[in-house]
Protein backbone atom coordinates (compact mmCIF):
# COMPACT_ATOMS: atom_id res chain seq x y z
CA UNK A 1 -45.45 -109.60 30.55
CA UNK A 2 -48.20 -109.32 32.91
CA UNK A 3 -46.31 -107.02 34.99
CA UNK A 4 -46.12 -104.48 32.27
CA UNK A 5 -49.68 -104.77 30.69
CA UNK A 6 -50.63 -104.05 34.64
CA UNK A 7 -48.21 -101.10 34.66
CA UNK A 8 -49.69 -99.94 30.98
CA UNK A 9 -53.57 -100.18 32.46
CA UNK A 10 -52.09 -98.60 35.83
CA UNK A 11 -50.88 -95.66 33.63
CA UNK A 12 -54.07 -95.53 31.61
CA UNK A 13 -56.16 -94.75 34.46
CA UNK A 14 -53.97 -92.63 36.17
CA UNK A 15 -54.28 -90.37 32.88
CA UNK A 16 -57.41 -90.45 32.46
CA UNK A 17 -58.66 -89.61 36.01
CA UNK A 18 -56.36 -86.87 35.63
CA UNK A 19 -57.52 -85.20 32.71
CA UNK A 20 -60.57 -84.08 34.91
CA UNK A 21 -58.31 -82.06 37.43
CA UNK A 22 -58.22 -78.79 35.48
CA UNK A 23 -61.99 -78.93 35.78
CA UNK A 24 -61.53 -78.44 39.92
CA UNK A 25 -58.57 -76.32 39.84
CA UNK A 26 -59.19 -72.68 39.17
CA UNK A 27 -56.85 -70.32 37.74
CA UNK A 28 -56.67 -66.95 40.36
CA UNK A 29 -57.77 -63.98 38.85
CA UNK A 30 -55.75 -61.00 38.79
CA UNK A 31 -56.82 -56.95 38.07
CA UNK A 32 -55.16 -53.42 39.05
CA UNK A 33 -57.16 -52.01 41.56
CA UNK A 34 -55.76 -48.78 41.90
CA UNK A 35 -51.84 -47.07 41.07
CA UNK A 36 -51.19 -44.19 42.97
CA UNK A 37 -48.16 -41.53 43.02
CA UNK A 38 -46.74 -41.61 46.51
CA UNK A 39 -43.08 -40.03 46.27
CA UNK A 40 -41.63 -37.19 43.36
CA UNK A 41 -38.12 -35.62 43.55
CA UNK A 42 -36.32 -34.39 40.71
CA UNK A 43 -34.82 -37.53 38.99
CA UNK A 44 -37.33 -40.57 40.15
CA UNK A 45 -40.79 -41.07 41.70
CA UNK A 46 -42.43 -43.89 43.30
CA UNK A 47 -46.11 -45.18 42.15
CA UNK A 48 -47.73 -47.79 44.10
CA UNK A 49 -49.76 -50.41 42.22
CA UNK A 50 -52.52 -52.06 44.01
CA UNK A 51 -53.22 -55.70 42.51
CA UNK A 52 -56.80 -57.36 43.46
CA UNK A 53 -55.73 -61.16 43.28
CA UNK A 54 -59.01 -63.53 43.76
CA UNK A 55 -58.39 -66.91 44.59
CA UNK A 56 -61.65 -69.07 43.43
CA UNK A 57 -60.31 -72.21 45.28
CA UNK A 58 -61.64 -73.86 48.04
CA UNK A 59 -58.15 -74.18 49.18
CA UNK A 60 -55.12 -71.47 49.93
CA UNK A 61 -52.51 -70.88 47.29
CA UNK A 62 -49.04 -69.46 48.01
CA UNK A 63 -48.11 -66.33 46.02
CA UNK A 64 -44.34 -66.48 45.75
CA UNK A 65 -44.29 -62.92 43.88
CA UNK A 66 -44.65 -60.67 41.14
CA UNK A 67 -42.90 -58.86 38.31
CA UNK A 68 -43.99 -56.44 36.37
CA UNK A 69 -43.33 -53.78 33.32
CA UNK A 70 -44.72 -50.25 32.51
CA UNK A 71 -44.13 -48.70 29.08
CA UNK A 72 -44.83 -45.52 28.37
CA UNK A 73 -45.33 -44.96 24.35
CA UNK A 74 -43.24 -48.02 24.23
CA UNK A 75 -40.61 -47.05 26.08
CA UNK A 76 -40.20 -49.12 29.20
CA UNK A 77 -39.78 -47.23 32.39
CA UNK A 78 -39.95 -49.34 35.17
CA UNK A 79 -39.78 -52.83 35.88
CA UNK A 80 -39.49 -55.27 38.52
CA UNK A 81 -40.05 -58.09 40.68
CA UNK A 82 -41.31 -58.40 43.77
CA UNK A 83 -40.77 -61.32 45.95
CA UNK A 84 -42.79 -60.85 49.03
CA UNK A 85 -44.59 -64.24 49.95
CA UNK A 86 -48.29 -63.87 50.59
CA UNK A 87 -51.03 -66.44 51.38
CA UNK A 88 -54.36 -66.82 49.47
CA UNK A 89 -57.11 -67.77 51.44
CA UNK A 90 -59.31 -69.89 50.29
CA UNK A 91 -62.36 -67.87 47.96
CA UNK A 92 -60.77 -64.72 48.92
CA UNK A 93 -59.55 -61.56 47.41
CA UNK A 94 -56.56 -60.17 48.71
CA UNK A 95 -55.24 -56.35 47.78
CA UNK A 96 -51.14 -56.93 47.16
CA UNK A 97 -49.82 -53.39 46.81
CA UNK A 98 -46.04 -53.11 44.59
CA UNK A 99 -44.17 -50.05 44.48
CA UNK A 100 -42.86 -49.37 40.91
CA UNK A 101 -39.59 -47.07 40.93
CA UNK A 102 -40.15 -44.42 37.89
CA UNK A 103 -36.88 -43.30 36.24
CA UNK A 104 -37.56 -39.25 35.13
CA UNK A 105 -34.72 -38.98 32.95
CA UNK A 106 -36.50 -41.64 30.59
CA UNK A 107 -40.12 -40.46 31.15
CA UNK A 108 -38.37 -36.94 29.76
CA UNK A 109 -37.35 -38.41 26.59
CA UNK A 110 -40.48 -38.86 25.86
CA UNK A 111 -42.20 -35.35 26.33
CA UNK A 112 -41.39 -34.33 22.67
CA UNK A 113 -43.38 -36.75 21.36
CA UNK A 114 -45.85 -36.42 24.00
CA UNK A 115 -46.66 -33.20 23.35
CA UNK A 116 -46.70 -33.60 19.51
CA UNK A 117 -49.44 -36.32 20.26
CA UNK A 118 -51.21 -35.00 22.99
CA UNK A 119 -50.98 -38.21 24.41
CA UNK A 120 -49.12 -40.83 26.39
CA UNK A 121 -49.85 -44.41 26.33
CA UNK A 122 -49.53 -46.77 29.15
CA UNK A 123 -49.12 -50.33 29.72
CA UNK A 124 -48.40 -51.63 32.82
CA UNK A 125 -48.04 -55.78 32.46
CA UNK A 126 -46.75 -58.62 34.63
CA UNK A 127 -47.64 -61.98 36.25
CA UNK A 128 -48.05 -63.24 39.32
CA UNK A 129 -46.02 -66.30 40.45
CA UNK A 130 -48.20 -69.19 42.22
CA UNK A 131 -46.12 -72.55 42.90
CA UNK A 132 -47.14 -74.14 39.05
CA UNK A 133 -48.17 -71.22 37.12
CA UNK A 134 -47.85 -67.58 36.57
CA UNK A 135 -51.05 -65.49 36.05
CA UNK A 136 -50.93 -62.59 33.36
CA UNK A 137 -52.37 -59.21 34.47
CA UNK A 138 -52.18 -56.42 32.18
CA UNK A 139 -53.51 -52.91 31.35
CA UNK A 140 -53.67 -50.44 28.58
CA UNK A 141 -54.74 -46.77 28.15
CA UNK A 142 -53.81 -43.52 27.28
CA UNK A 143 -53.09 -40.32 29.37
CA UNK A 144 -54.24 -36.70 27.40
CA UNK A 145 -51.28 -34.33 27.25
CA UNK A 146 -51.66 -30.57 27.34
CA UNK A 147 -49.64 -28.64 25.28
């Protein structure tokens, strides 16, 4: 009996020193920095996404990689994942560039529409894989379509 009200108070403590962890521990922080077109041909393209990934931490945190999605008026057109391991140093930002493979024959279907609207909307989404926890990134806009 005393074994197990020792193991119960153990427990209690354990828990409750615990609970102030997520206090210590910061989340990384993740934005686009830039995308940028790098190879066209007839059927595909190539766009490379530059992620700014800020590690608050006084400690380094292995990013085991990223996927991602971009949907063009809510068609998706690319997607995903990148496994490339990279190191974040401790209160540092690091620039982690993905290339996202753009499939033509799908960005085509949507020109009708495109040009009815005079616009196309974007959003390119994802997460970035740490060893617990995936951080969300995400961004929204709209390109202006001539007609």
């Amino acid at each position: 009996m005393l074994k197990r009200i020792s193991l119960l108070l153990s427990t209690s403590l354990l828990l409750q020193a615990c609970s102030s962890v997520p206090g210590v521990i910061e989340q990384p922080k993740v934005s686009i920095q830039n995308i940028q077109v790098q190879e066209i041909s007839l059927t595909q393209g190539t766009a490379v996404v530059t992620l700014n990934v800020s590690n608050p931490n006084a400690f380094p945190i292995p990013l085991q990689g990223i996927e991602y999605g971009l949907t063009l008026n809510g068609r998706q057109v690319a997607s995903g994942d990148q496994t490339e391991n990279v190191t974040l140093g401790a209160r540092q930002d690091v620039p982690v560039k993905i290339p996202v493979k753009l499939d033509f024959a799908e960005i085509l279907r949507l020109a009708p529409d495109a040009i009815r609207s005079r616009t196309v909307a974007y959003n390119l989404s994802g997460a970035v894989r740490l060893p617990f926890v995936k951080v969300p990134f995400q961004r929204q806009g709209g390109v202006g379509v001539k007609g």
